[in-house]
N, C-alpha and C. Protein backbone atom coordinates (compact mmCIF):
# COMPACT_ATOMS: atom_id res chain seq x y z
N UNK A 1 -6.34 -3.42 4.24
CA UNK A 1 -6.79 -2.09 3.86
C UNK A 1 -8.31 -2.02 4.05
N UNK A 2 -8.91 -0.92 4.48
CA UNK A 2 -10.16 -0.82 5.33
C UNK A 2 -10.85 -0.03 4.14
N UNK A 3 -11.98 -1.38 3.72
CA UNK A 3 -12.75 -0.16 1.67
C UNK A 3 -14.05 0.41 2.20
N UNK A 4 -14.01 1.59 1.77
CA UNK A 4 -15.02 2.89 2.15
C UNK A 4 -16.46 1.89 1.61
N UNK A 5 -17.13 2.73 2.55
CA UNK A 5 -18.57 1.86 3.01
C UNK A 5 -19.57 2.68 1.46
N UNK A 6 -19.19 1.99 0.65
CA UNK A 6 -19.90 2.67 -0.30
C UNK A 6 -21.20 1.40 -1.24
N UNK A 7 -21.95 1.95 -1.79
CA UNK A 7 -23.30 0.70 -2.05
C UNK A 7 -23.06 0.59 -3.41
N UNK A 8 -23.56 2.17 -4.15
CA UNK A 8 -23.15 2.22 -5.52
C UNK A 8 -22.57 3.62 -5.67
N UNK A 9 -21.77 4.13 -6.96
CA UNK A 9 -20.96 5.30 -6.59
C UNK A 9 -21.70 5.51 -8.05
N UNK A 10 -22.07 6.90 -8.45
CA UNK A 10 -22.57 7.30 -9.69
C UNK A 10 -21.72 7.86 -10.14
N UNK A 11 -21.23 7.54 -11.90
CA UNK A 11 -20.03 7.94 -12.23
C UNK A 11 -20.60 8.63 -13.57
N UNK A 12 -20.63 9.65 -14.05
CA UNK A 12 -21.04 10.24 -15.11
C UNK A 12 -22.97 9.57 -15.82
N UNK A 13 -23.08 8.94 -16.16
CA UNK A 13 -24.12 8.45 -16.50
C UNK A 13 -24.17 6.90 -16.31
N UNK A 14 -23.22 6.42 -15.33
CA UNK A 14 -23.21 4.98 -15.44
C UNK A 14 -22.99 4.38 -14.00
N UNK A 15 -23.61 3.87 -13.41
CA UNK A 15 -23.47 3.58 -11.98
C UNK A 15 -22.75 2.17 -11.78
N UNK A 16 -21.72 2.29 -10.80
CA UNK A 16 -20.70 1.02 -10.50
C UNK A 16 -21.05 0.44 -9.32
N UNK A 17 -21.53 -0.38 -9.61
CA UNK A 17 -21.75 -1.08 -8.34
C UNK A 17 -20.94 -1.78 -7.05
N UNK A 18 -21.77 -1.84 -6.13
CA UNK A 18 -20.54 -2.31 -5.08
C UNK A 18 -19.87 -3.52 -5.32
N UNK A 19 -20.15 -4.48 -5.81
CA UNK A 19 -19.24 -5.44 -6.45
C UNK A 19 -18.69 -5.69 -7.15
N UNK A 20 -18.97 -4.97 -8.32
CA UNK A 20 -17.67 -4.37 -9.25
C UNK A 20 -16.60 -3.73 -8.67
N UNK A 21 -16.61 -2.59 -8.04
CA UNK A 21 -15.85 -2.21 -6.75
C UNK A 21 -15.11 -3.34 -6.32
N UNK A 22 -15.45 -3.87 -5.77
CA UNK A 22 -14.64 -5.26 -4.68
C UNK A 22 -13.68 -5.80 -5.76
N UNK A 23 -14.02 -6.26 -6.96
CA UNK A 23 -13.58 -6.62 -8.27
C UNK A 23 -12.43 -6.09 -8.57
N UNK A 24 -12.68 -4.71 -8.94
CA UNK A 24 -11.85 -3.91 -8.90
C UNK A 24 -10.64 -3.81 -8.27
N UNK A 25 -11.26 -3.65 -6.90
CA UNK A 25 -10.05 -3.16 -5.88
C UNK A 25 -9.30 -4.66 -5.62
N UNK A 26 -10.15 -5.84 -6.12
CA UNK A 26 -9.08 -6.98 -5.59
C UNK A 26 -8.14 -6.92 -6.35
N UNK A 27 -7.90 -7.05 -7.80
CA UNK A 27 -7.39 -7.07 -9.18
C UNK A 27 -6.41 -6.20 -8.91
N UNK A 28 -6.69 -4.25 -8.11
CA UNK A 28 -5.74 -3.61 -8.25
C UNK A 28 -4.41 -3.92 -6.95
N UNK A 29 -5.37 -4.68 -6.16
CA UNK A 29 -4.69 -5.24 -4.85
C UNK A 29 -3.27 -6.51 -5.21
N UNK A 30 -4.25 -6.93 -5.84
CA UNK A 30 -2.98 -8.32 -6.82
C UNK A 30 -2.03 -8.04 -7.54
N UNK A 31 -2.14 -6.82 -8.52
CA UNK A 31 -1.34 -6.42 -8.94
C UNK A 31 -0.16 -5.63 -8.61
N UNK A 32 -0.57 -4.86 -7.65
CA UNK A 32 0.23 -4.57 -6.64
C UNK A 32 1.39 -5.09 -6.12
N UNK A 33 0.42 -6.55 -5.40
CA UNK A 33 1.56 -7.18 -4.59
C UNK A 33 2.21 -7.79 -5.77
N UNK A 34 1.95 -7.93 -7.30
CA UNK A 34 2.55 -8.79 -7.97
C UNK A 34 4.05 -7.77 -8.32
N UNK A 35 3.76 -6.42 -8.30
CA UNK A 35 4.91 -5.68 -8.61
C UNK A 35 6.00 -5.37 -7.41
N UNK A 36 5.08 -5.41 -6.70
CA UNK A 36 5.96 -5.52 -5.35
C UNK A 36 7.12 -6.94 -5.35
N UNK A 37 6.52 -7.51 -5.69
CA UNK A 37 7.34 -9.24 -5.60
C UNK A 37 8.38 -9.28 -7.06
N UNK A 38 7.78 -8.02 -7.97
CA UNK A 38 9.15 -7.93 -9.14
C UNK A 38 9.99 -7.19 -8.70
N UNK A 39 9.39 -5.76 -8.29
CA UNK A 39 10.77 -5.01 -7.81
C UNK A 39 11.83 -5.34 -6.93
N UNK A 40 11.19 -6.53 -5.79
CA UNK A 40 12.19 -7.07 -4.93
C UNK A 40 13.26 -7.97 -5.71
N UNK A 41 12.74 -8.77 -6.52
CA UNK A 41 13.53 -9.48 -7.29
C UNK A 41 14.78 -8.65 -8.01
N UNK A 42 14.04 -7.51 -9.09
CA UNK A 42 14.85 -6.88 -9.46
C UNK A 42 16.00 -6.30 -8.41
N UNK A 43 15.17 -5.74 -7.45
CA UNK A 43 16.83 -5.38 -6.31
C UNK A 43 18.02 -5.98 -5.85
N UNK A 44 17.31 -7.29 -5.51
CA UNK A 44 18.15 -8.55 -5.32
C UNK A 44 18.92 -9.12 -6.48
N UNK A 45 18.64 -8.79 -7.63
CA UNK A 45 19.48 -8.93 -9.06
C UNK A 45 20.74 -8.06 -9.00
N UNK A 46 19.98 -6.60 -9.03
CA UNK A 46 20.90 -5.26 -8.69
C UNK A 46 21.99 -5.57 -7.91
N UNK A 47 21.93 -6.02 -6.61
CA UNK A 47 22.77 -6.25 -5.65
C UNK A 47 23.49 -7.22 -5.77
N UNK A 48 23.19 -8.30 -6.74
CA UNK A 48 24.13 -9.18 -7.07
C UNK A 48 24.92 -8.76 -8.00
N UNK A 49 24.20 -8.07 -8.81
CA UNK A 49 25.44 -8.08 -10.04
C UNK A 49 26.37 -6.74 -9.79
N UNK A 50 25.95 -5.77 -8.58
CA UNK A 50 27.33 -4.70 -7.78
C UNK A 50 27.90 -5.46 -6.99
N UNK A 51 27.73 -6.58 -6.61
CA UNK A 51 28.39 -7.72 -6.04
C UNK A 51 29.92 -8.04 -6.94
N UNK A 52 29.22 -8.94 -8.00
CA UNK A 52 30.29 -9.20 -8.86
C UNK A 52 30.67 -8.18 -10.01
N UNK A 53 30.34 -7.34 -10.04
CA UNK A 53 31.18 -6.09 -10.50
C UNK A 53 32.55 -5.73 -9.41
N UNK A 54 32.18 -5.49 -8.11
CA UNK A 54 32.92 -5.32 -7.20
C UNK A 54 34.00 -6.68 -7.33
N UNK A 55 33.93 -7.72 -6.95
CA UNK A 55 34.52 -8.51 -7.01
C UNK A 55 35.46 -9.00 -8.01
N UNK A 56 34.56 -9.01 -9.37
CA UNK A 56 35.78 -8.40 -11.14
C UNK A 56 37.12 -7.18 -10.74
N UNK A 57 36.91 -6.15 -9.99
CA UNK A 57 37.11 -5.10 -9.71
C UNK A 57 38.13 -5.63 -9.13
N UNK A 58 38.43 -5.95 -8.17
CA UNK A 58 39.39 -6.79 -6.88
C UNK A 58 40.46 -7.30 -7.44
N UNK A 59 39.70 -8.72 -8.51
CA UNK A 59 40.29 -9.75 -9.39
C UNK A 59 41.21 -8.82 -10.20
N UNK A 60 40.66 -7.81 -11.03
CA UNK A 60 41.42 -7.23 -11.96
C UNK A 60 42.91 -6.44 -11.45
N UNK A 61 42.90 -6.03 -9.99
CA UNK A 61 44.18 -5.31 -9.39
C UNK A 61 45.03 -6.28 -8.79
């Protein structure tokens, strides 16, 4: 991801600097991929357990 060419950004009375920034955006970057790497899990759970629901399903007729 390509981060806007910015030095310091003035935010109400308090100025953020560009490396706080970087800080920032890494932290929100990590977290990200960290939810990304749960929701896959969770899907792959999902799909197992309509797996063996389906399969109970079968067994039971």
């Amino acid at each position: 991801m390509k981060r806007p060419n910015i030095t310091d950004y003035q935010y109400s009375d308090r100025t953020i600097y560009r490396r706080d920034l970087d800080k920032y955006i890494d932290y929100a970057e990590s977290q990200n991929k960290e939810l990304r790497d749960v929701k896959e899990k969770l899907v792959t759970h999902n799909l197992q357990l309509i797996e063996q629901i389906s399969n109970l399903k079968i067994q039971k007729k």
